[in-house]
C-alpha atoms as a PDB file:
ATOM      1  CA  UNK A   1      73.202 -62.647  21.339  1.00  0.00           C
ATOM      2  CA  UNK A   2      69.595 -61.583  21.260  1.00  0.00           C
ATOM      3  CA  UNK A   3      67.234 -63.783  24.250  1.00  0.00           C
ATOM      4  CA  UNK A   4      63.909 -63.506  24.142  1.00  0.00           C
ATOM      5  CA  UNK A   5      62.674 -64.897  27.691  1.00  0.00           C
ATOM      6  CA  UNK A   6      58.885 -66.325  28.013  1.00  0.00           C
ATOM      7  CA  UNK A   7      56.794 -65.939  31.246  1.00  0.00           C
ATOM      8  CA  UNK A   8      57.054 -63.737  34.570  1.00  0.00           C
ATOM      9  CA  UNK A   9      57.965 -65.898  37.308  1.00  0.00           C
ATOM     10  CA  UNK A  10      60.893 -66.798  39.468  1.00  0.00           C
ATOM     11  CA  UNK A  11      61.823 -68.920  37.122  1.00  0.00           C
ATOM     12  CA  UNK A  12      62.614 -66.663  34.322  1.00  0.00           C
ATOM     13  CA  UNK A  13      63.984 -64.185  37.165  1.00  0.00           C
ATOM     14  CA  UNK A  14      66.440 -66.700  37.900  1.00  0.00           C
ATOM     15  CA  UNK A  15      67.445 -68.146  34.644  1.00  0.00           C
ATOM     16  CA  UNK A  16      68.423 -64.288  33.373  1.00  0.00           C
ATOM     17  CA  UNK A  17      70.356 -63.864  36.415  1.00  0.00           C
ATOM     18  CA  UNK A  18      72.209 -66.919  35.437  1.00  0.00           C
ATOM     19  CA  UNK A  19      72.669 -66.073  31.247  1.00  0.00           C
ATOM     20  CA  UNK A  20      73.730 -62.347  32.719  1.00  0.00           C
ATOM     21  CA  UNK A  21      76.476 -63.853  35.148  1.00  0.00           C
ATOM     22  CA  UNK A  22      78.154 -65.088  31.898  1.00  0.00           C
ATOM     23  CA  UNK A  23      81.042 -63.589  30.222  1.00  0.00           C
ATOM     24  CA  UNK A  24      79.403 -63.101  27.021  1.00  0.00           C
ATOM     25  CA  UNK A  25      77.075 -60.200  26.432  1.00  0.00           C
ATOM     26  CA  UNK A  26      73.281 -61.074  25.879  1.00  0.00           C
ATOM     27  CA  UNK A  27      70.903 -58.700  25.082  1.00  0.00           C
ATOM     28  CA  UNK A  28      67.614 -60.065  27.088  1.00  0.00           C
ATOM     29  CA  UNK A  29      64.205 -59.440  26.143  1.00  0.00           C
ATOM     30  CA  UNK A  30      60.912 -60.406  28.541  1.00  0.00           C
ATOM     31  CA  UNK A  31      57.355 -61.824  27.367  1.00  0.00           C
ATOM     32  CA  UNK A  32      55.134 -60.434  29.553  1.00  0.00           C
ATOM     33  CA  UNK A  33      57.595 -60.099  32.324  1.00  0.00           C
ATOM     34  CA  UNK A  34      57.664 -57.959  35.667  1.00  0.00           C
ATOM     35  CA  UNK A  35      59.320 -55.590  37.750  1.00  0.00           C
ATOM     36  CA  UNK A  36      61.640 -57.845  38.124  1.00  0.00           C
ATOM     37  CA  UNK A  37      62.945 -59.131  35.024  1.00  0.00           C
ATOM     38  CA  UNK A  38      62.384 -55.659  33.617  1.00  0.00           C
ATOM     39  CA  UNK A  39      65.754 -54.467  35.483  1.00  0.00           C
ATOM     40  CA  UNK A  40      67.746 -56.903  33.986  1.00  0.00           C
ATOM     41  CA  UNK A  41      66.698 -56.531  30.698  1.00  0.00           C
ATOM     42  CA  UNK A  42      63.637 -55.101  27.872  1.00  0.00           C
ATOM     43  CA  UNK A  43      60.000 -55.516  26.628  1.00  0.00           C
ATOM     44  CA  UNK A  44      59.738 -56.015  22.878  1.00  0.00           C
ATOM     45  CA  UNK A  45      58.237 -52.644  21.959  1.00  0.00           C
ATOM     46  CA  UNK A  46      55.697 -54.908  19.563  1.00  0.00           C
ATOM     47  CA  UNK A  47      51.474 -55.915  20.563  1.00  0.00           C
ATOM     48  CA  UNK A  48      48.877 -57.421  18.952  1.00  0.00           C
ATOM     49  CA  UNK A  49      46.415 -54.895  18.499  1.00  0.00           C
ATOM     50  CA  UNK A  50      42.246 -55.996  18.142  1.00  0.00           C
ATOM     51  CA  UNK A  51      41.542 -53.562  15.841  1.00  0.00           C
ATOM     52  CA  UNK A  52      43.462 -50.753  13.597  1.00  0.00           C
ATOM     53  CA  UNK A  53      41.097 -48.507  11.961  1.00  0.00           C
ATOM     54  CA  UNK A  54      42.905 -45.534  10.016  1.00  0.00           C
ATOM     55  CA  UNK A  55      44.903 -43.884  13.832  1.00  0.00           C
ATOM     56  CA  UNK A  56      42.633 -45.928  15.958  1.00  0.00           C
ATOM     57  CA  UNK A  57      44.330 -48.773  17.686  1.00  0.00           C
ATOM     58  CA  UNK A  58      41.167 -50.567  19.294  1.00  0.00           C
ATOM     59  CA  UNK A  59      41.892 -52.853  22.111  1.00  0.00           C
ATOM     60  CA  UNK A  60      38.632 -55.181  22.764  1.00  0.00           C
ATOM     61  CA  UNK A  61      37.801 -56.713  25.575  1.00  0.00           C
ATOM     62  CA  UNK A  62      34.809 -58.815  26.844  1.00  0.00           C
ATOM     63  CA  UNK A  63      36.070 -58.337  30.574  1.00  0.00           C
ATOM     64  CA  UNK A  64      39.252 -57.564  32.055  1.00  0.00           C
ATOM     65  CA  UNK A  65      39.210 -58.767  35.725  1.00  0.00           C
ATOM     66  CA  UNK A  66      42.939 -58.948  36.379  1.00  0.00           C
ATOM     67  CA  UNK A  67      44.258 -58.545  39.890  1.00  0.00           C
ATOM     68  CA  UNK A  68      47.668 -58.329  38.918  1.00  0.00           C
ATOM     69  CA  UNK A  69      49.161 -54.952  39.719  1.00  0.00           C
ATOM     70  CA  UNK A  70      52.087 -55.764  37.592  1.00  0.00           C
ATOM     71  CA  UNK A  71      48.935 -55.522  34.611  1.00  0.00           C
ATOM     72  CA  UNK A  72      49.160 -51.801  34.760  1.00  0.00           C
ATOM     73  CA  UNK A  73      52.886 -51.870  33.757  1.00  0.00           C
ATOM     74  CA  UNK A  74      52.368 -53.814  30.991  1.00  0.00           C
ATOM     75  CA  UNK A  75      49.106 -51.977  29.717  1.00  0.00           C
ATOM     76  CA  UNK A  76      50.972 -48.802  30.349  1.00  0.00           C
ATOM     77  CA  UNK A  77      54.183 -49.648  28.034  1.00  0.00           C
ATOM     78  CA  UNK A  78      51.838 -50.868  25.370  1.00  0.00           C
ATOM     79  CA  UNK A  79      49.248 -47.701  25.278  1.00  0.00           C
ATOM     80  CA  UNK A  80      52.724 -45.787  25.448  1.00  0.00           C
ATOM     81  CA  UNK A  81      54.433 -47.588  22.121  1.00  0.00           C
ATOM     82  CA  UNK A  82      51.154 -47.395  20.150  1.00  0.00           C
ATOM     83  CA  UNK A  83      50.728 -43.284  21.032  1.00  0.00           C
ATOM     84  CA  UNK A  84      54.421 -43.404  20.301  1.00  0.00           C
ATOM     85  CA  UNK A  85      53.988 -45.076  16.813  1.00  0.00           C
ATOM     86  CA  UNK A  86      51.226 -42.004  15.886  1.00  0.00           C
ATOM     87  CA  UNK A  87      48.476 -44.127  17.174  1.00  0.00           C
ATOM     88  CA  UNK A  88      45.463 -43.118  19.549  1.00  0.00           C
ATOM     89  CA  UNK A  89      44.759 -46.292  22.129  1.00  0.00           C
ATOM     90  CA  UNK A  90      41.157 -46.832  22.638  1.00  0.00           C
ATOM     91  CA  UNK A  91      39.804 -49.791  24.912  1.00  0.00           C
ATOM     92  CA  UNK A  92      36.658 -50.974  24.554  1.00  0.00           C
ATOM     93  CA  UNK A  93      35.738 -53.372  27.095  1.00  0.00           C
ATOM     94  CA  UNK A  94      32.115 -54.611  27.399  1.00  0.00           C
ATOM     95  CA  UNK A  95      31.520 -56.040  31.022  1.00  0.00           C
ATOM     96  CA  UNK A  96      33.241 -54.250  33.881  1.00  0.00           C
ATOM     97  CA  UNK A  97      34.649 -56.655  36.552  1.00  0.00           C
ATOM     98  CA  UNK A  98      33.342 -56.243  40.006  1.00  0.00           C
ATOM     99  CA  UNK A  99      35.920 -57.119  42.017  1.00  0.00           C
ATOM    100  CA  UNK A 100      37.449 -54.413  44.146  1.00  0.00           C
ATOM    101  CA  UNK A 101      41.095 -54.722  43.118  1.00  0.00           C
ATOM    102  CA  UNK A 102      40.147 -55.704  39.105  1.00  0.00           C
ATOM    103  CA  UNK A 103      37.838 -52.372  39.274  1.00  0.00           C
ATOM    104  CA  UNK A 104      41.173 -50.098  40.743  1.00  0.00           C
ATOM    105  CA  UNK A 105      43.081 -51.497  38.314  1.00  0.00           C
ATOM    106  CA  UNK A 106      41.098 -50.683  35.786  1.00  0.00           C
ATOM    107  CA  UNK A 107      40.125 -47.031  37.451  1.00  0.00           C
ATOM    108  CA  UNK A 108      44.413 -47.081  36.776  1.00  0.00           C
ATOM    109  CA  UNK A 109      43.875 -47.892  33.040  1.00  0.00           C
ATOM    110  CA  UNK A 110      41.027 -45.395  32.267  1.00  0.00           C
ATOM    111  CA  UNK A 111      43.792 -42.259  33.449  1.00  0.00           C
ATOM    112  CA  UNK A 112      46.315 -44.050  31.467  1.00  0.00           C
ATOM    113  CA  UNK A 113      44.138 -43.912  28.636  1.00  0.00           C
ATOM    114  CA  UNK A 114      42.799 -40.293  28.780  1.00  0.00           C
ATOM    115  CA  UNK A 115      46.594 -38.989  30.035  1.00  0.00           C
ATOM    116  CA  UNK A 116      48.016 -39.663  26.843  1.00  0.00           C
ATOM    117  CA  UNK A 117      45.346 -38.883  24.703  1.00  0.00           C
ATOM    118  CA  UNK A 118      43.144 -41.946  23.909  1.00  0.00           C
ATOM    119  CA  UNK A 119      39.761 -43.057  24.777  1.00  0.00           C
ATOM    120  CA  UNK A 120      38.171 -45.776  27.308  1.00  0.00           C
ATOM    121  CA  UNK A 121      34.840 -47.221  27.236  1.00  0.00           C
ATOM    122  CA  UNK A 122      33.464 -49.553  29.435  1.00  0.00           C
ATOM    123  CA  UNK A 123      29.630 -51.283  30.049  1.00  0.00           C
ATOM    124  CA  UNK A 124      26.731 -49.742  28.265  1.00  0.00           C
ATOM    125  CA  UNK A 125      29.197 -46.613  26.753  1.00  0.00           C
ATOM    126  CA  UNK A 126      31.336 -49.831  24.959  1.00  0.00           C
ATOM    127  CA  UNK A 127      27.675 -51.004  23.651  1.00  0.00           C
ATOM    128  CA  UNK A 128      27.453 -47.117  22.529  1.00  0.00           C
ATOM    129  CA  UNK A 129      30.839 -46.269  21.204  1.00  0.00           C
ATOM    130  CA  UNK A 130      30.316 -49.972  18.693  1.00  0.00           C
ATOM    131  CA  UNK A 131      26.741 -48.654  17.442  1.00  0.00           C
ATOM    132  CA  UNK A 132      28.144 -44.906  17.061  1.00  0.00           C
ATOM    133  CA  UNK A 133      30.764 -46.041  15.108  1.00  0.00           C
ATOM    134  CA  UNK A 134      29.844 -49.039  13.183  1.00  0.00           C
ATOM    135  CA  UNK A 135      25.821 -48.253  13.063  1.00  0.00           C
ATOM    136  CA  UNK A 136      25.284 -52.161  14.404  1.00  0.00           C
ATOM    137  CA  UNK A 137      23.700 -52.619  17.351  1.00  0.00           C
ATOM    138  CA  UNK A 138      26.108 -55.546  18.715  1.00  0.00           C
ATOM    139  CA  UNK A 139      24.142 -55.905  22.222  1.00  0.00           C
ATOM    140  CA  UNK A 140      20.771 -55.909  20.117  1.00  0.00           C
ATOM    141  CA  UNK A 141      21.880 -59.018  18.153  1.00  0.00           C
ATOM    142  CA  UNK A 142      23.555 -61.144  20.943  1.00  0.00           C
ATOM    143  CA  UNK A 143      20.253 -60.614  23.057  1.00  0.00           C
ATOM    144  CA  UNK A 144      18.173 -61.632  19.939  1.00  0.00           C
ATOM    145  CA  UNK A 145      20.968 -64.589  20.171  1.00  0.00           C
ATOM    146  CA  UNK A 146      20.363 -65.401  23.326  1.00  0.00           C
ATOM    147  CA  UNK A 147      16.782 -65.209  23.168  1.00  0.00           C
ATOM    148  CA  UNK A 148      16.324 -67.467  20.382  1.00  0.00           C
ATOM    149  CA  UNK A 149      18.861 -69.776  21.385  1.00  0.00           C
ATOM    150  CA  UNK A 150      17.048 -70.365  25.026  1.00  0.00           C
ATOM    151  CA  UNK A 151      13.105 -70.448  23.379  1.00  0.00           C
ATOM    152  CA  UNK A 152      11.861 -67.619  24.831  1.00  0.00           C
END
């Protein structure tokens, strides 16, 4: 039987230990998981993806300020299965955190990004790579937003 297992806890760590102590084979599959988990059984090879534009996948992000190191595992599998699939990965992510473990994670992502081909843009080159592509001037039209919106 085929187990899909939500979440990356202790919990889930636990309750795949028990379904693999059983006599009956199980094929076990983790949502997100972690390290853990992942030696007991597999990612679905499946992600949402923002954006697909012809071989773009576009991943796009407001901010990414994770701390969790077990976010470059994940991120790494999924830029992996997309480049697999024919795809190039490109994230787009306007604000960069500021945070000193959320920017080396991210410093992680960027190599993972270039080192198998795709792109990464980040801060004012995100703002850039949307005009370049699209002509629209996204940052133009939320600070118009904002403006308005606050009277000034």
């Amino acid at each position: 039987m085929k187990i899909l297992i939500l979440g990356s806890g202790g919990r889930e760590y636990s309750i795949a230990r028990a379904i693999k102590n059983e006599e009956d084979e199980h094929q076990l599959f983790f949502m997100p998981g972690n390290g853990a988990t992942n030696a007991l059984g597999t990612r679905p090879k499946t992600f949402d993806i923002d954006c697909l534009e012809g071989k773009n996948a576009i991943e796009i992000k407001w901010r990414d300020a994770t701390t969790d190191g077990d976010h470059i595992t994940k991120e790494h599998t999924r830029i992996k299965v997309i480049h697999e699939a024919g795809y190039q990965p490109i994230r787009v992510m306007f604000y960069y955190p500021n945070r000193t473990q959320a920017m080396k994670i991210q410093n992680t992502l960027e190599t993972l990004y270039k080192g198998i081909g795709g792109e990464y843009y980040y801060g004012d080159n995100a703002w850039k790579y949307v005009k370049t592509r699209t002509t629209i001037d996204l940052k133009q039209i939320l600070e118009d937003i904002a403006k308005e919106n606050s009277g000034a």
